[in-house]
Protein backbone atom coordinates (compact mmCIF):
# COMPACT_ATOMS: atom_id res chain seq x y z
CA UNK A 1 89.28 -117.14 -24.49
CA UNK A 2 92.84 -118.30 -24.03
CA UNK A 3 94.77 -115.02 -23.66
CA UNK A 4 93.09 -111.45 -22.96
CA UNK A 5 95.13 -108.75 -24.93
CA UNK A 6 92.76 -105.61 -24.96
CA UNK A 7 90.24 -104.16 -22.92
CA UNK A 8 87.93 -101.16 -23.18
CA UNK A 9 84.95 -99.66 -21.48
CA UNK A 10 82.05 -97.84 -23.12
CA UNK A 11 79.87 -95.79 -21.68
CA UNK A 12 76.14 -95.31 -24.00
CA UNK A 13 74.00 -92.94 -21.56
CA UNK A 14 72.88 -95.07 -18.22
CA UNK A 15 74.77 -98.01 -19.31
CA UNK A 16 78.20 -99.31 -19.55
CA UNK A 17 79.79 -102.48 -21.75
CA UNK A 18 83.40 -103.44 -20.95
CA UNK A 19 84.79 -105.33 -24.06
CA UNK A 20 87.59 -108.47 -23.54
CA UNK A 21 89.31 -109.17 -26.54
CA UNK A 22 92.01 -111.50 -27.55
CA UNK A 23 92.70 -115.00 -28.80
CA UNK A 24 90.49 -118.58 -28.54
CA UNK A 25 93.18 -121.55 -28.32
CA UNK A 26 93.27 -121.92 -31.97
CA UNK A 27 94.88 -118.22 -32.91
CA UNK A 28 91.69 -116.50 -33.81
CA UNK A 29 90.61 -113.40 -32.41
CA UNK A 30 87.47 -113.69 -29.46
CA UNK A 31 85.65 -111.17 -27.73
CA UNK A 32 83.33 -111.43 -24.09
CA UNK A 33 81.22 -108.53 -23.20
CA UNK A 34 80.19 -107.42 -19.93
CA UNK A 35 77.01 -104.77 -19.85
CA UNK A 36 76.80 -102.36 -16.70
CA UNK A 37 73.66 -100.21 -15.60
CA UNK A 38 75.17 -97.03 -14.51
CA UNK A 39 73.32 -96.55 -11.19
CA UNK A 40 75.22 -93.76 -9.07
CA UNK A 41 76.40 -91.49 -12.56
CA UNK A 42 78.40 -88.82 -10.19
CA UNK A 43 80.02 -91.59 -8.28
CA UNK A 44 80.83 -94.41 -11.13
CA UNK A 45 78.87 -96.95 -9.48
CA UNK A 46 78.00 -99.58 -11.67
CA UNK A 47 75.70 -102.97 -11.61
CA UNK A 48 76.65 -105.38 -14.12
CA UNK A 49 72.98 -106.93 -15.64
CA UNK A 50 74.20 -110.29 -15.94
CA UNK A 51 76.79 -112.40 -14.18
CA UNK A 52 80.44 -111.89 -14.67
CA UNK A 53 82.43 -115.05 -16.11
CA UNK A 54 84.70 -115.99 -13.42
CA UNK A 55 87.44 -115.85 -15.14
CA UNK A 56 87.34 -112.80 -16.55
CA UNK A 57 86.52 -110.75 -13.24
CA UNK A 58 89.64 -109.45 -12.75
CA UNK A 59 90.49 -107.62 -16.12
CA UNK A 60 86.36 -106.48 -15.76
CA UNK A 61 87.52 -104.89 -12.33
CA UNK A 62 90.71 -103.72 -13.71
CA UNK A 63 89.34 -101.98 -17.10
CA UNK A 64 86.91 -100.29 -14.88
CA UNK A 65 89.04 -99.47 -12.11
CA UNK A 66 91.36 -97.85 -14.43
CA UNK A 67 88.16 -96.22 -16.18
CA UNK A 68 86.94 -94.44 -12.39
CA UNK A 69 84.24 -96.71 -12.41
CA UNK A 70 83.39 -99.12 -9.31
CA UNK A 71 81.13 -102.26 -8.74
CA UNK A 72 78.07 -101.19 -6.47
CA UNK A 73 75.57 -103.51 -4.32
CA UNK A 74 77.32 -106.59 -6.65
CA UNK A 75 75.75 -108.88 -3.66
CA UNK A 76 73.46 -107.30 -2.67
């Protein structure tokens, strides 16, 4: 995706999918989805399932961040 314009986190009972959307280097519109597991529900804490794209970590972190949501055990 060349240019992020819109994010926004949904939350579906125990899990969590933060949606990227914006434009591919040709104009058109593109989207990259992130899916969580919700594992602490009282204190945000989330796991993503699958590896976030480097280069969209920040606005993942941001969206959920902004959301009162928080990465948990991401290393571990």
């Amino acid at each position: 995706m060349k240019e992020v314009t819109n994010t926004t986190v949904h939350q579906f009972g125990n899990e969590l999918i933060v949606e990227l959307i914006g434009t591919d280097e040709y104009g058109d519109v593109a989207t990259e989805t992130v899916e969580f597991t919700l594992i602490e529900p009282d204190a945000g804490e989330v796991r993503p399932r699958e590896e976030i794209p480097t280069e969209y970590t920040e606005y993942v972190c941001t969206a959920l961040s902004e959301n009162s949501y928080s990465l948990a055990d991401v290393f571990g």
